[in-house]
N, C-alpha and C. Protein backbone atom coordinates (compact mmCIF):
# COMPACT_ATOMS: atom_id res chain seq x y z
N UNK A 1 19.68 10.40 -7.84
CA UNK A 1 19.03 9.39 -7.04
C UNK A 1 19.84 8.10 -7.19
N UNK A 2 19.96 7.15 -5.71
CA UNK A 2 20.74 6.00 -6.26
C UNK A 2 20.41 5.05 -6.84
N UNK A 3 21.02 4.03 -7.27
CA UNK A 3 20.31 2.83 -7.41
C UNK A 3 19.27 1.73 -6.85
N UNK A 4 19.45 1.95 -5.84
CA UNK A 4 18.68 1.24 -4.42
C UNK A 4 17.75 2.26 -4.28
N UNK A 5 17.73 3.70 -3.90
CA UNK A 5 16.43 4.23 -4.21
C UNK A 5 15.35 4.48 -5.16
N UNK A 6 15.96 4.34 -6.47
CA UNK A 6 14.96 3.62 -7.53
C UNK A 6 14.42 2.32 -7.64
N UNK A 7 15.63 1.49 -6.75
CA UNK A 7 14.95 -0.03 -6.90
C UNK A 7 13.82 0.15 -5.74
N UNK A 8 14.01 0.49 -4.69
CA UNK A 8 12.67 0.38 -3.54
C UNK A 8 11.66 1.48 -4.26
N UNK A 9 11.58 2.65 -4.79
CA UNK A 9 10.87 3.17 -5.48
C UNK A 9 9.95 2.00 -6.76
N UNK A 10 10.70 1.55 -7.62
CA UNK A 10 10.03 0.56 -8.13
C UNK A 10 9.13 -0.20 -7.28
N UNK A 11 9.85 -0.92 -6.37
CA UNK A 11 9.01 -2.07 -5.97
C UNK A 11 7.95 -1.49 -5.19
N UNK A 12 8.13 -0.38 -4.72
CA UNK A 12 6.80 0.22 -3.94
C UNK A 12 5.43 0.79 -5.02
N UNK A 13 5.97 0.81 -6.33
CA UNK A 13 4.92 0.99 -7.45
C UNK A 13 4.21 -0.16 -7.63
N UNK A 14 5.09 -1.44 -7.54
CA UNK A 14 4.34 -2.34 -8.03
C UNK A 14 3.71 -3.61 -6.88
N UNK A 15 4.65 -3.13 -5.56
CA UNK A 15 3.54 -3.49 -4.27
C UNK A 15 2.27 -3.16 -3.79
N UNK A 16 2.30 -1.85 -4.08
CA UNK A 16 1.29 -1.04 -3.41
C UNK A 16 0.18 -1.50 -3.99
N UNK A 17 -0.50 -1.68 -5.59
CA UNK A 17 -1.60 -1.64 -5.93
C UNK A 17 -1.90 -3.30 -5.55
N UNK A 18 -1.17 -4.12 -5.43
CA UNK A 18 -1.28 -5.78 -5.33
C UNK A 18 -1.95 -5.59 -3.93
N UNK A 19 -1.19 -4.83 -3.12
CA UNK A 19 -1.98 -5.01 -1.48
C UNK A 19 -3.07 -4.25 -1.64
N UNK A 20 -3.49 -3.30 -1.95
CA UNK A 20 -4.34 -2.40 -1.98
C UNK A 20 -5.69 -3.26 -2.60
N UNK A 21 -5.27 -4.15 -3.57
CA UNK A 21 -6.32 -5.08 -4.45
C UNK A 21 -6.52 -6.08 -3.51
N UNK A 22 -5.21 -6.85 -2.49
CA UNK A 22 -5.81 -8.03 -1.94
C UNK A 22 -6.47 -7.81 -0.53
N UNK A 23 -6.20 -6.62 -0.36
CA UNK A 23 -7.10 -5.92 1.09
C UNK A 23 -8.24 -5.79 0.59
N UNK A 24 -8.71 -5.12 -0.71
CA UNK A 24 -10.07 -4.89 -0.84
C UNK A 24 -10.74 -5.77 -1.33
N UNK A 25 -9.84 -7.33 -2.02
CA UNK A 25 -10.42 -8.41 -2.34
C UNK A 25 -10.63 -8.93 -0.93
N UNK A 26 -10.24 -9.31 -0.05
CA UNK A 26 -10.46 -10.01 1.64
C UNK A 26 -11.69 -9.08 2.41
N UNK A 27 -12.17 -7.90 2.19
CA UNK A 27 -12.91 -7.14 2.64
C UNK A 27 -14.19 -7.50 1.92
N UNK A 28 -13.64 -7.67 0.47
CA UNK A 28 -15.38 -7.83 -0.13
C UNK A 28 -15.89 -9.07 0.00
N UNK A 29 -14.93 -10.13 0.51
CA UNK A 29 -15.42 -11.69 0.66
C UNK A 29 -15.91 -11.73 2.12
N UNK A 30 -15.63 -10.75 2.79
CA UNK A 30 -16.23 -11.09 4.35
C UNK A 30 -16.91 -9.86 4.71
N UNK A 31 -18.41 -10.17 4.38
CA UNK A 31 -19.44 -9.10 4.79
C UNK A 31 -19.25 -8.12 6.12
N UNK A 32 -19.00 -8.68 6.70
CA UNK A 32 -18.46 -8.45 8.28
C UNK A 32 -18.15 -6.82 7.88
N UNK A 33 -16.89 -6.84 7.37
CA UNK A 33 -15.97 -5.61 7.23
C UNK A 33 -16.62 -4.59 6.89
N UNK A 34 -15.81 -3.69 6.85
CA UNK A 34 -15.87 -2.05 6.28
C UNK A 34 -16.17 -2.11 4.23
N UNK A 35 -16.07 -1.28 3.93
CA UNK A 35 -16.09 -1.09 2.83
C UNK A 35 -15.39 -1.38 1.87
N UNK A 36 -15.06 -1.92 0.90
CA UNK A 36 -13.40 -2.20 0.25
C UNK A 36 -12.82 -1.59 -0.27
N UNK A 37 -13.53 -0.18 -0.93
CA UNK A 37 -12.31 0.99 -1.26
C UNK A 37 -12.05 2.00 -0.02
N UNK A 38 -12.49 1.96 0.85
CA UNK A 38 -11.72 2.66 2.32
C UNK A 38 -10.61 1.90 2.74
N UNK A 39 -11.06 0.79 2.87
CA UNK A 39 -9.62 -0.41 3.10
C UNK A 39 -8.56 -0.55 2.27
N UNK A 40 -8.72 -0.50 1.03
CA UNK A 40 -7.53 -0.34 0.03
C UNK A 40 -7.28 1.05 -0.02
N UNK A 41 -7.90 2.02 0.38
CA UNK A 41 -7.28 3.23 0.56
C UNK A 41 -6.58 3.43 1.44
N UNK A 42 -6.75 3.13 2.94
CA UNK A 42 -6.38 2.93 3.82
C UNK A 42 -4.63 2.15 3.46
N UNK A 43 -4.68 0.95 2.87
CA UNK A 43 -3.28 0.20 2.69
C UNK A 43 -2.62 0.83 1.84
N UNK A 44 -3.33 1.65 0.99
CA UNK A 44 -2.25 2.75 -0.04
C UNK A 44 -1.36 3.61 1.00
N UNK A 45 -2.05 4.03 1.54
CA UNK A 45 -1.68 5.61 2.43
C UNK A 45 -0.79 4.75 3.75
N UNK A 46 -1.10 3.94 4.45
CA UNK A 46 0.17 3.01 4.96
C UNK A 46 1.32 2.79 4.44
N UNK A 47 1.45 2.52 3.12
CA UNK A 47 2.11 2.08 2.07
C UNK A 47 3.16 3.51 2.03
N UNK A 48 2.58 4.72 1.89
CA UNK A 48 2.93 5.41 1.56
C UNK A 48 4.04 6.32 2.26
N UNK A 49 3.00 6.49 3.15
CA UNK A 49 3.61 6.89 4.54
C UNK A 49 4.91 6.37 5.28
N UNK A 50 4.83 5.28 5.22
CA UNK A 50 5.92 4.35 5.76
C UNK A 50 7.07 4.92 5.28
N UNK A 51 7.51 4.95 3.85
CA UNK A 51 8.32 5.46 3.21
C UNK A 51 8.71 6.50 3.94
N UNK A 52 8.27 7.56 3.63
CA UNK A 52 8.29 9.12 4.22
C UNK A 52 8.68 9.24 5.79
N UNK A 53 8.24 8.32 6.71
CA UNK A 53 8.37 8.38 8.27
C UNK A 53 9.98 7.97 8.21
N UNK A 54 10.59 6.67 7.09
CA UNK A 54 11.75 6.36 6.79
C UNK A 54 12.50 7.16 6.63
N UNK A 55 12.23 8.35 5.81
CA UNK A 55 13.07 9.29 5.35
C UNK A 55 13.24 10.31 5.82
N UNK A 56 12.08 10.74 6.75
CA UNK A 56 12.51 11.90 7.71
C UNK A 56 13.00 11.32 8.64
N UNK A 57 13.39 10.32 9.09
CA UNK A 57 14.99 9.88 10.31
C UNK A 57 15.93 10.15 9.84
């Protein structure tokens, strides 16, 4: 594996749970919304995916 794919590997470890926390922190401050662990589930699996749609091109 290269270097640059461990470095974006890293940073996608330590992005993912920060968005995943500030989506479900913005969800639980505005009643309005959905639920806040569907929404941070939801930004995981975005998160995730993205990657993968990258790599099968």
């Amino acid at each position: 594996m290269s270097s640059l794919a461990v470095a974006v590997l890293r940073l996608l470890v330590l992005v993912t749970p920060l968005l995943a926390g500030g989506i479900g922190y913005v969800v639980h401050r505005h009643a309005t919304l959905k639920v806040p662990i569907t929404a941070a589930g939801l930004a995981v699996a975005l998160v995730v995916a993205c990657p993968g749609l990258i790599g099968a091109l």
